[in-house]
Protein backbone atom coordinates (compact mmCIF):
# COMPACT_ATOMS: atom_id res chain seq x y z
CA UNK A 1 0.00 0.00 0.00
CA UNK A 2 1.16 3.78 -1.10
CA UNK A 3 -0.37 6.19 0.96
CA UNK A 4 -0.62 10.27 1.35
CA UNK A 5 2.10 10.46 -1.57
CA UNK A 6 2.09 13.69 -4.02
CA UNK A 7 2.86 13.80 -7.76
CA UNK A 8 3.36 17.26 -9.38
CA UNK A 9 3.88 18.33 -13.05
CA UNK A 10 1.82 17.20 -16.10
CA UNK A 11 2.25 13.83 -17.71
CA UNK A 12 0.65 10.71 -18.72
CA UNK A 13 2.24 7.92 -16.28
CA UNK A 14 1.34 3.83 -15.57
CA UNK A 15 1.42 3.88 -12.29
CA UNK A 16 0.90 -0.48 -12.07
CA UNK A 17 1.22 -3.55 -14.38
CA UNK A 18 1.18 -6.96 -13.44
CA UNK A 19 4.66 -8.42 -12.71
CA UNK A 20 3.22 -12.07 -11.32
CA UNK A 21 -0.67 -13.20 -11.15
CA UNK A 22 -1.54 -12.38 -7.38
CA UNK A 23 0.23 -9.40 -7.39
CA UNK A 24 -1.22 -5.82 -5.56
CA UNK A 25 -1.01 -2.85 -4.89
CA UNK A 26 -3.06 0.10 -3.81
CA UNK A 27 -2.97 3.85 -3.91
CA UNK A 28 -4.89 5.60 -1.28
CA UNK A 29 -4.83 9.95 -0.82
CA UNK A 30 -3.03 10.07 -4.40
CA UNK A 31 -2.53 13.89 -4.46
CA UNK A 32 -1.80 15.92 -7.70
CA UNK A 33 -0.85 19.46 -8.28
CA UNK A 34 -1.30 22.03 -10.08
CA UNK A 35 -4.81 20.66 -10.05
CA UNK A 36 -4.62 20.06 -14.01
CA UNK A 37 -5.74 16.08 -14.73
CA UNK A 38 -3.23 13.93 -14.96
CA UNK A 39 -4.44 10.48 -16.48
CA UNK A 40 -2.96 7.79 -15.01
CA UNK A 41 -3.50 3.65 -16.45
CA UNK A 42 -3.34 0.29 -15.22
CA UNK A 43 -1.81 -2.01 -17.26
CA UNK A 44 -3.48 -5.58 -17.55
CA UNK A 45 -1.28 -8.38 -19.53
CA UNK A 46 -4.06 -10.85 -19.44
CA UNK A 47 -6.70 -8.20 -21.24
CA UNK A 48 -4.37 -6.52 -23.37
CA UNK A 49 -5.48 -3.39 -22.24
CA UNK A 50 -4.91 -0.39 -20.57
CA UNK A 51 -8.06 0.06 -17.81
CA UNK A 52 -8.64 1.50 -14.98
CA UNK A 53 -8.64 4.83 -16.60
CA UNK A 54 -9.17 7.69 -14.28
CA UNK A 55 -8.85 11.74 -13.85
CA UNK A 56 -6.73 12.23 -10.92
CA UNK A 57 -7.25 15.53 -9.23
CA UNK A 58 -6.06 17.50 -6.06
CA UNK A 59 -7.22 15.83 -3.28
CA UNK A 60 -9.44 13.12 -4.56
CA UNK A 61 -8.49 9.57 -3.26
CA UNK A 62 -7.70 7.30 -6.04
CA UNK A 63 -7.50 2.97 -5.17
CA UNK A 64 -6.02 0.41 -7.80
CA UNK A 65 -4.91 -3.54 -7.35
CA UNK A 66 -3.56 -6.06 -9.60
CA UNK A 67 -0.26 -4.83 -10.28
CA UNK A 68 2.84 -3.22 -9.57
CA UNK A 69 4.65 -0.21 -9.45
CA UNK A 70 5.93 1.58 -12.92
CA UNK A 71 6.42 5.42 -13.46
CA UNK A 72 7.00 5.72 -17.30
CA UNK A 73 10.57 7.83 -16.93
CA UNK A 74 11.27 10.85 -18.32
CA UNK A 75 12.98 12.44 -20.14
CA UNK A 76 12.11 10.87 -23.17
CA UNK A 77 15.65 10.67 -25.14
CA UNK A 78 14.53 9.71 -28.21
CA UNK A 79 12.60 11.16 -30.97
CA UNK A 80 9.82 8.79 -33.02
CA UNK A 81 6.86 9.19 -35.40
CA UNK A 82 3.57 9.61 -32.48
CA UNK A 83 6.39 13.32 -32.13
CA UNK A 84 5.36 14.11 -35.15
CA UNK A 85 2.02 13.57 -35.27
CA UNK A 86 -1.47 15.24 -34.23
CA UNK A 87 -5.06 13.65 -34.62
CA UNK A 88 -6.86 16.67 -35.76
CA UNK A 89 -9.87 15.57 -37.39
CA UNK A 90 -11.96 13.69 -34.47
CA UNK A 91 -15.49 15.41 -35.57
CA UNK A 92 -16.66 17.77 -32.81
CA UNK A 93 -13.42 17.76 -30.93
CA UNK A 94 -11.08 21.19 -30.11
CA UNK A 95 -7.19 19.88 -30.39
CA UNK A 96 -7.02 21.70 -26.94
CA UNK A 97 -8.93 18.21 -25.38
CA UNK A 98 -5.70 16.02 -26.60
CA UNK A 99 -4.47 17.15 -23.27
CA UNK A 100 -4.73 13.02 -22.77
CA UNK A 101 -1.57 12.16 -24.77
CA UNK A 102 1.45 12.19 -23.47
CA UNK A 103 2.18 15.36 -25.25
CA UNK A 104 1.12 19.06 -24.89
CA UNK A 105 -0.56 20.48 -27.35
CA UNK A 106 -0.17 24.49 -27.79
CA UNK A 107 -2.07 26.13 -30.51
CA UNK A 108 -1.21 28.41 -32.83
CA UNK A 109 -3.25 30.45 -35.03
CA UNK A 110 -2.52 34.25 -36.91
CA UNK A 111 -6.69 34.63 -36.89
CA UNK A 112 -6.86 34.24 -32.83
CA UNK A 113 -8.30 30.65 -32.87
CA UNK A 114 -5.76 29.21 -30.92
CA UNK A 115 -3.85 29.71 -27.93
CA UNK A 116 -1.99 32.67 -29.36
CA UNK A 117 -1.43 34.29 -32.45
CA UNK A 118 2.58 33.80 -33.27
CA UNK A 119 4.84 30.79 -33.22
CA UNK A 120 7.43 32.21 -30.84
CA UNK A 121 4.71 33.65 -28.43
CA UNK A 122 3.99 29.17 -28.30
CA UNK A 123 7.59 28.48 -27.63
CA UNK A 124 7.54 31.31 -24.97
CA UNK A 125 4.61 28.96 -23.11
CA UNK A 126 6.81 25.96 -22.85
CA UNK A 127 7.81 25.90 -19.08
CA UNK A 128 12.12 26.38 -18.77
CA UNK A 129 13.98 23.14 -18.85
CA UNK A 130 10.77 20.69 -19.92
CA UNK A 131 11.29 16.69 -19.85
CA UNK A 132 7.90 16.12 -22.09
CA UNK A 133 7.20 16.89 -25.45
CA UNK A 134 5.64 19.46 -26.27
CA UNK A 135 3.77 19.33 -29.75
CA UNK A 136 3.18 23.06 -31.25
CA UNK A 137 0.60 22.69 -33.88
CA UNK A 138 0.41 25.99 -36.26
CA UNK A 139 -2.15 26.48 -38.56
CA UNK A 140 -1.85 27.25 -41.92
CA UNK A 141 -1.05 30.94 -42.58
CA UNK A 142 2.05 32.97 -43.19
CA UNK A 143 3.93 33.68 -39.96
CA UNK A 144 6.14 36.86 -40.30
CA UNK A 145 8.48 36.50 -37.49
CA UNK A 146 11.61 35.98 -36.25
CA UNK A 147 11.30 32.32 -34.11
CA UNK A 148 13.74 31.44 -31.33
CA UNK A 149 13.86 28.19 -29.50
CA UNK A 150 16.11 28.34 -26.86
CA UNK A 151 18.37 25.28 -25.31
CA UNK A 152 16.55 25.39 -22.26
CA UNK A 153 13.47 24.00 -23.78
CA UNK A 154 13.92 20.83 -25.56
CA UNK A 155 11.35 18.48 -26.72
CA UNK A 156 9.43 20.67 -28.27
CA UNK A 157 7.74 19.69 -32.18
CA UNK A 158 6.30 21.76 -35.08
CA UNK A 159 4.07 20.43 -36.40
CA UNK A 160 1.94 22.21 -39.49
CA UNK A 161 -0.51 20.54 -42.00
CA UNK A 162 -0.05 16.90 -42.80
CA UNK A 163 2.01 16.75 -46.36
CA UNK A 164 1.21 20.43 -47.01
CA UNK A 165 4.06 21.98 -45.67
CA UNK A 166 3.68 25.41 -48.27
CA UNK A 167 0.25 26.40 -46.13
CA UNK A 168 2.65 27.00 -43.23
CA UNK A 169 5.09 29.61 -43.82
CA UNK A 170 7.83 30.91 -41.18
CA UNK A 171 9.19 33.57 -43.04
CA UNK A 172 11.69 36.92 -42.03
CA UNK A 173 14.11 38.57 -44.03
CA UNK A 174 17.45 39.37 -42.35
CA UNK A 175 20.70 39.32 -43.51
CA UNK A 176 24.39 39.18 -42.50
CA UNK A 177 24.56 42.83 -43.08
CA UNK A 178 21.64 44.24 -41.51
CA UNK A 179 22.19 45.53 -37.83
CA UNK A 180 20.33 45.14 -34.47
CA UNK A 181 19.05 47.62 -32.53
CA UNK A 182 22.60 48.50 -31.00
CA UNK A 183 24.02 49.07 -34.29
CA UNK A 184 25.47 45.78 -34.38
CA UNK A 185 25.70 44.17 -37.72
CA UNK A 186 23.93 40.80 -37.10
CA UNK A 187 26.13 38.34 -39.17
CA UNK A 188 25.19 34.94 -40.45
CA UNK A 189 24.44 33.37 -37.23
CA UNK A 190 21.91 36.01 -36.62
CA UNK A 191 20.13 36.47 -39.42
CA UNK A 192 18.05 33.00 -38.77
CA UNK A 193 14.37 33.02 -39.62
CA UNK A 194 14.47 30.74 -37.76
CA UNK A 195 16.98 29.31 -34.86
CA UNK A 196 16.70 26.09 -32.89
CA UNK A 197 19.01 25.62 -30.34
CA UNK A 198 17.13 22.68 -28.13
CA UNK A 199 17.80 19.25 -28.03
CA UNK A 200 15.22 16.59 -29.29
CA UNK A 201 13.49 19.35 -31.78
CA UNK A 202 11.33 18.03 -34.55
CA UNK A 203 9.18 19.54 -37.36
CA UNK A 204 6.85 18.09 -39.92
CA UNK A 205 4.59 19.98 -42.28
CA UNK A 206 6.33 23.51 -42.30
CA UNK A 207 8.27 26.17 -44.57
CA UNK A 208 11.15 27.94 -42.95
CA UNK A 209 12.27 31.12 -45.37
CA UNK A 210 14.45 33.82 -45.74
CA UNK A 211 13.35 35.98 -48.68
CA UNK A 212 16.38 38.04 -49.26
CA UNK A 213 17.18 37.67 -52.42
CA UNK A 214 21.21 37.45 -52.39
CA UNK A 215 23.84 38.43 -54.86
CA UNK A 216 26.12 35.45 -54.99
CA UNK A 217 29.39 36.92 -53.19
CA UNK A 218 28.20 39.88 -52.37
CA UNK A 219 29.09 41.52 -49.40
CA UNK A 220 27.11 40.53 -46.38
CA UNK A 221 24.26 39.10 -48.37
CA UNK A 222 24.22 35.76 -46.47
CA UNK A 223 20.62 35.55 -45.30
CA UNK A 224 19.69 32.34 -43.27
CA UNK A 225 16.38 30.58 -43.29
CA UNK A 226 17.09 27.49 -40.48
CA UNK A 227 19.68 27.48 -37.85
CA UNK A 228 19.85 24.28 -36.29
CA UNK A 229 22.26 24.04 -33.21
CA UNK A 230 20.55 21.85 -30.95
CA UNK A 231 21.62 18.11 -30.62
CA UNK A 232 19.12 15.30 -31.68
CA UNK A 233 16.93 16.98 -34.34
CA UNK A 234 14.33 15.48 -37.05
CA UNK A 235 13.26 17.36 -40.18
CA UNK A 236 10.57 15.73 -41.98
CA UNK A 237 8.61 16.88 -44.90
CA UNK A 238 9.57 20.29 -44.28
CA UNK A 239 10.64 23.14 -46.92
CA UNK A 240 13.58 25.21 -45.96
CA UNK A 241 14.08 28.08 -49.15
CA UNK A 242 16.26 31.06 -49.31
CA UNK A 243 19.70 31.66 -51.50
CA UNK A 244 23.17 32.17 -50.03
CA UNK A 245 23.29 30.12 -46.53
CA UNK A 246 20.11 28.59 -46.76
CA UNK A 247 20.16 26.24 -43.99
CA UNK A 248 22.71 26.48 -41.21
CA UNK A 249 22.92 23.12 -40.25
CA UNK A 250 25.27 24.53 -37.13
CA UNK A 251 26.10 21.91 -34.48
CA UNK A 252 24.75 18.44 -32.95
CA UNK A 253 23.49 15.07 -35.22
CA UNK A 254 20.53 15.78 -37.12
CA UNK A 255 17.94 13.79 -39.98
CA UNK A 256 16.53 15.56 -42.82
CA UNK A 257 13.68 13.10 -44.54
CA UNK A 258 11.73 13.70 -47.38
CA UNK A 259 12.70 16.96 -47.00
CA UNK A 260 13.06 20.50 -50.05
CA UNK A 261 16.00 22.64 -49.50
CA UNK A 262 16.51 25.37 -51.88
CA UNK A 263 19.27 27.85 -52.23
CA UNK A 264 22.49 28.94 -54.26
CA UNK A 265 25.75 29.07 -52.17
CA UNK A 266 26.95 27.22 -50.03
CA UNK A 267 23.08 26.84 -48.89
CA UNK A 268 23.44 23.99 -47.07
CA UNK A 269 26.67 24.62 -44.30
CA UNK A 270 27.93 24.05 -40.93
CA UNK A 271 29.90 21.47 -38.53
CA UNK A 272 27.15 19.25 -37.90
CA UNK A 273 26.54 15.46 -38.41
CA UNK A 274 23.63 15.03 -40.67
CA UNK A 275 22.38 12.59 -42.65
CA UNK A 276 19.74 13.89 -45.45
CA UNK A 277 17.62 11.53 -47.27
CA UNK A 278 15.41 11.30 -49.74
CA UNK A 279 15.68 14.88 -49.72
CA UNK A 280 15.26 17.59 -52.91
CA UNK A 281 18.25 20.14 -52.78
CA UNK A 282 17.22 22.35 -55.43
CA UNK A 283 19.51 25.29 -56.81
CA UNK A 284 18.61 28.76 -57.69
CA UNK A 285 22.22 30.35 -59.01
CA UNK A 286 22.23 32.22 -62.01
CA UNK A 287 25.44 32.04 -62.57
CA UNK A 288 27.76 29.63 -60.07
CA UNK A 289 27.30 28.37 -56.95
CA UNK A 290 27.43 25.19 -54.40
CA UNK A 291 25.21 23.29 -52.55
CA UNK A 292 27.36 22.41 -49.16
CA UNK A 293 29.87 23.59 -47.45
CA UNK A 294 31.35 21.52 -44.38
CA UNK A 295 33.50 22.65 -41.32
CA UNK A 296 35.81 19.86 -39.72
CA UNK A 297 38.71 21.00 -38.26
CA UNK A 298 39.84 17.18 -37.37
CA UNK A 299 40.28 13.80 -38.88
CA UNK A 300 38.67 12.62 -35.60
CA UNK A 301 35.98 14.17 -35.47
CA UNK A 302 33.08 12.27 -36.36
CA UNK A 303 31.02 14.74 -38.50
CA UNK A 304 30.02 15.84 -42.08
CA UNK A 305 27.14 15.90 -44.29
CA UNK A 306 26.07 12.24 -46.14
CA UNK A 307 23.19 12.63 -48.55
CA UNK A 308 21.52 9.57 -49.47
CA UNK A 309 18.62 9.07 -52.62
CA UNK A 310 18.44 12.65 -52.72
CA UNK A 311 17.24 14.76 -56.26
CA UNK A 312 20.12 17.27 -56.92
CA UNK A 313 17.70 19.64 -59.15
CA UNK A 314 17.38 23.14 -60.60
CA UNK A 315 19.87 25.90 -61.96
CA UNK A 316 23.09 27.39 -62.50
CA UNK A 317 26.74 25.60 -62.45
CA UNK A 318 27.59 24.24 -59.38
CA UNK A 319 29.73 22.71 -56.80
CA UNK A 320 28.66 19.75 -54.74
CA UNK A 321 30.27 20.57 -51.99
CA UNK A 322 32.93 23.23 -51.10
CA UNK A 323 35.81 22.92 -48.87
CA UNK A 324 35.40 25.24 -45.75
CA UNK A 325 37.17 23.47 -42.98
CA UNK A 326 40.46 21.48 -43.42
CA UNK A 327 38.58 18.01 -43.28
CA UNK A 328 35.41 19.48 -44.73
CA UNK A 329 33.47 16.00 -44.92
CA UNK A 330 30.31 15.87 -48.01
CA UNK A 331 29.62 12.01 -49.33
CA UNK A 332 26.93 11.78 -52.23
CA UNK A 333 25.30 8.49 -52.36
CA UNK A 334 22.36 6.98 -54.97
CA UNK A 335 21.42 10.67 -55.64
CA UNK A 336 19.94 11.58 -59.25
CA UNK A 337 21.84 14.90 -60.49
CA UNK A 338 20.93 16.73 -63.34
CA UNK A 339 22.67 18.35 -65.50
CA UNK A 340 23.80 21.40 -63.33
CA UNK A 341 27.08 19.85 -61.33
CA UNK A 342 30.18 21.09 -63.15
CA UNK A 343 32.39 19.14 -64.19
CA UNK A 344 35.29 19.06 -61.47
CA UNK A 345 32.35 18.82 -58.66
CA UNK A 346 34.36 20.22 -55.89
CA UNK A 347 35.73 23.34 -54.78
CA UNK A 348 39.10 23.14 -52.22
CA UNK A 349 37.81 27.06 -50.81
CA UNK A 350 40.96 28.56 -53.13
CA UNK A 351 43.40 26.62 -49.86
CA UNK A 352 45.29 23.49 -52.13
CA UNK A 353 46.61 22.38 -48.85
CA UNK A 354 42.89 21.08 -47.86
CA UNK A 355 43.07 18.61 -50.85
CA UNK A 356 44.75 16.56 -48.90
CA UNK A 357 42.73 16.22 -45.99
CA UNK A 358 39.11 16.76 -47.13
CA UNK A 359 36.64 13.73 -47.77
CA UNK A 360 34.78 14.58 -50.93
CA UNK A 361 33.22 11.90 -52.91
CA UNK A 362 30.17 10.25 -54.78
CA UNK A 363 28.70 6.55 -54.84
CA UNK A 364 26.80 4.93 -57.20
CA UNK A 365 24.44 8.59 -58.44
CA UNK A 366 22.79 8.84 -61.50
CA UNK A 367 21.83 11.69 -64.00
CA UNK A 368 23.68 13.41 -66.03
CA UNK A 369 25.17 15.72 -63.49
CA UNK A 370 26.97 12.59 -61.94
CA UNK A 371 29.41 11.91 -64.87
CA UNK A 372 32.69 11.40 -62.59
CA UNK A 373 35.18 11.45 -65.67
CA UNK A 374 35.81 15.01 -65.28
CA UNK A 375 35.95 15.31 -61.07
CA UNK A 376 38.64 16.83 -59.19
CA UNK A 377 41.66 13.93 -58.47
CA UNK A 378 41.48 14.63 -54.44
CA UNK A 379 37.50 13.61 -54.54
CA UNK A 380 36.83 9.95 -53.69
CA UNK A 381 34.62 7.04 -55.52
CA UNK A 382 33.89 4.98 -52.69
CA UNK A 383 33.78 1.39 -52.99
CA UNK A 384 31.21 -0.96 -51.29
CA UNK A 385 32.82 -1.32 -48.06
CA UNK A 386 34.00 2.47 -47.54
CA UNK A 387 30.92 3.87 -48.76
CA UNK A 388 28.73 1.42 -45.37
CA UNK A 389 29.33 4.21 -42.42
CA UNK A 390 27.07 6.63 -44.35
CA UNK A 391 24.57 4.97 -45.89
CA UNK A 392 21.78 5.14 -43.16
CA UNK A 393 20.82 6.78 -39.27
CA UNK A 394 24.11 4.94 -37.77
CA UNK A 395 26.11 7.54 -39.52
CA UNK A 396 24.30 10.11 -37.06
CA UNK A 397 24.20 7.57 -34.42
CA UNK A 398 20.53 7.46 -34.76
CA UNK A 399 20.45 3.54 -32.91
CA UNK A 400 20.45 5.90 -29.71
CA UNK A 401 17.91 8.62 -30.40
CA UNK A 402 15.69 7.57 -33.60
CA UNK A 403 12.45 5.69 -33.23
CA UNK A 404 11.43 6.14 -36.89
């Protein structure tokens, strides 16, 4: 017997199962606060059910048998699909009465039919240091805002409309050139549409943009859409457009699926691990320009960009990847590229000494843009057995933290 004991916070937990067949236990004076409902379950092996369901309030005495102890831990270090997902469409229903996952729900909507207008004044809800997700479902609209997710708030997921990520829109217009209200030029790092610098952050359904429209090397023109710096990320089905510095895929391992990614140079960068797959990275250079551009200042350390079955699409002449670090790291693998790669595929950043040390190379892609006659000699054509570390979610150590 458990008696006079307290629980505080908001979760779902199992507070029994059955461990043997005679087993009990019972809860009496079960106290909860803040007085929101916390649902708690009783798991029954022999029904295959959870039962037993019951709103637990402040002060209400709660008794339950036929089992035994089990608080579901948190946190929750791994991210998986039900993250990523919302039922919306139970007839008659508000999404605020989902409060019975084990998720928050906070609502945004730019008309007032949510729980607040902007995307950022949703991320401002989420309580400091949070060990449950928290699922932030926008509405379609265009949000014109500069977003900011903190590292002191992780498990937190955007969520927009299922497989119509263009009705959601996160959109600002910064660049590196543009100054804050101190006079302070803002740089790349700042310039973020969007920046997400939590741990265990997930979106599905969304656009992140930057709509300055960049000069290719043109003084402080770099104009970021996504800054990513928070370890343990998932990106899937999103859009992520803008032109120079597109995405700055900054620090931490990270998954792009199914993802669009649209820039001109170097609009993918960073130091990160990240595996993108499946993925569209679509160029818009007139002229020249270069999809990645990797920062590794060690041949130990473990990071670099791999991108697997991914459509290399759109215009200009460009590089696949661009040497920015001494052991920049880029690996190509069963993409299609059209006809837009140039011929020696890979820039060295104008520093010859970084041909030695870089890993640049391509396995097994198709298209016309893949033709490997012409490639610089310091790129690599993997064989079978070199090519295995990149291939799938062990390349961002994704055993540990994926669920998908």
């Amino acid at each position: 017997m458990i008696s006079y004991c307290s629980s505080e916070g908001w979760t779902l937990i199992r507070i029994a199962r059955d461990s043997a067949p005679r087993s009990h236990i019972y809860y009496v004076h079960l106290f909860h606060t803040p007085p929101t409902p916390k649902l708690v379950t009783l798991e029954i092996s022999d029904t295959h059910k959870e039962n037993n369901v019951a709103w637990i309030e402040k002060g209400m005495d709660f008794c339950v048998g036929e089992g035994y102890v089990e608080v579901e831990a948190y946190p929750k270090n791994y991210i998986s699909w039900d993250d990523m997902k919302l039922d919306v469409h139970k007839a008659g229903l508000d999404i605020r009465e989902f409060n019975y996952e084990r998720s928050r729900v906070i609502v945004v909507d730019k008309n007032g039919e949510g729980d607040c207008l902007t995307v950022q004044g949703a991320v401002d809800m989420v309580p400091e240091h949070n060990t449950e997700r928290v699922k932030i479902y926008i509405h379609p609209g265009i949000y014109r805002e500069k977003v900011f997710v903190p590292s002191s708030k992780p498990y937190i997921s955007f969520i927009g409309s299922q497989n119509q990520s263009s009705d959601t829109v996160i959109t600002w217009n910064n660049k590196a050139s543009d100054k804050d209200q101190n006079g302070t030029q803002l740089g790349t790092y700042r310039s973020a549409s969007v920046a997400i610098e939590s741990d265990y952050f997930c979106a599905t359904g969304i656009t992140f943009e930057n709509t300055v429209v960049a000069v290719p090397g043109g003084y402080g023109m770099q104009a970021v859409a996504l800054r990513v710096a928070g370890d343990k990320a998932v990106f899937y089905k999103v859009k992520i457009f803008g032109a120079q510095d597109t995405l700055l895929d900054d620090i931490g391992s990270h998954y792009f699926y199914n993802c669009h990614i649209q820039g001109s140079v170097d609009f993918i960068f960073g130091t990160s691990t990240s595996l993108y797959q499946d993925c569209v990275i679509q160029s818009t250079a007139q002229n020249w320009g270069a999809i990645a551009a990797h920062h590794r200042d060690s041949p130990n350390d473990n990071t670099g960009f791999s991108f697997v079955n991914c459509t290399i699409t759109g215009t200009g002449n460009i590089f696949l990847g661009r040497a920015w670090g001494n052991y920049s790291r880029v690996v190509y693998s069963y993409c299609n590229m059209e006809n837009i790669i140039i011929s020696p595929g890979w820039s060295d950043w104008k520093q010859p000494s970084r041909q030695k040390t870089v890993v640049f190379g391509e396995y097994q892609c198709r298209g016309r843009g893949a033709e490997t006659s012409g490639r610089v000699p310091w790129s690599k054509s993997f064989s079978n057995e070199e090519i295995r570390p990149f291939l799938d979610k062990k390349f961002i150590s994704g055993e540990q933290w994926l669920r998908l």
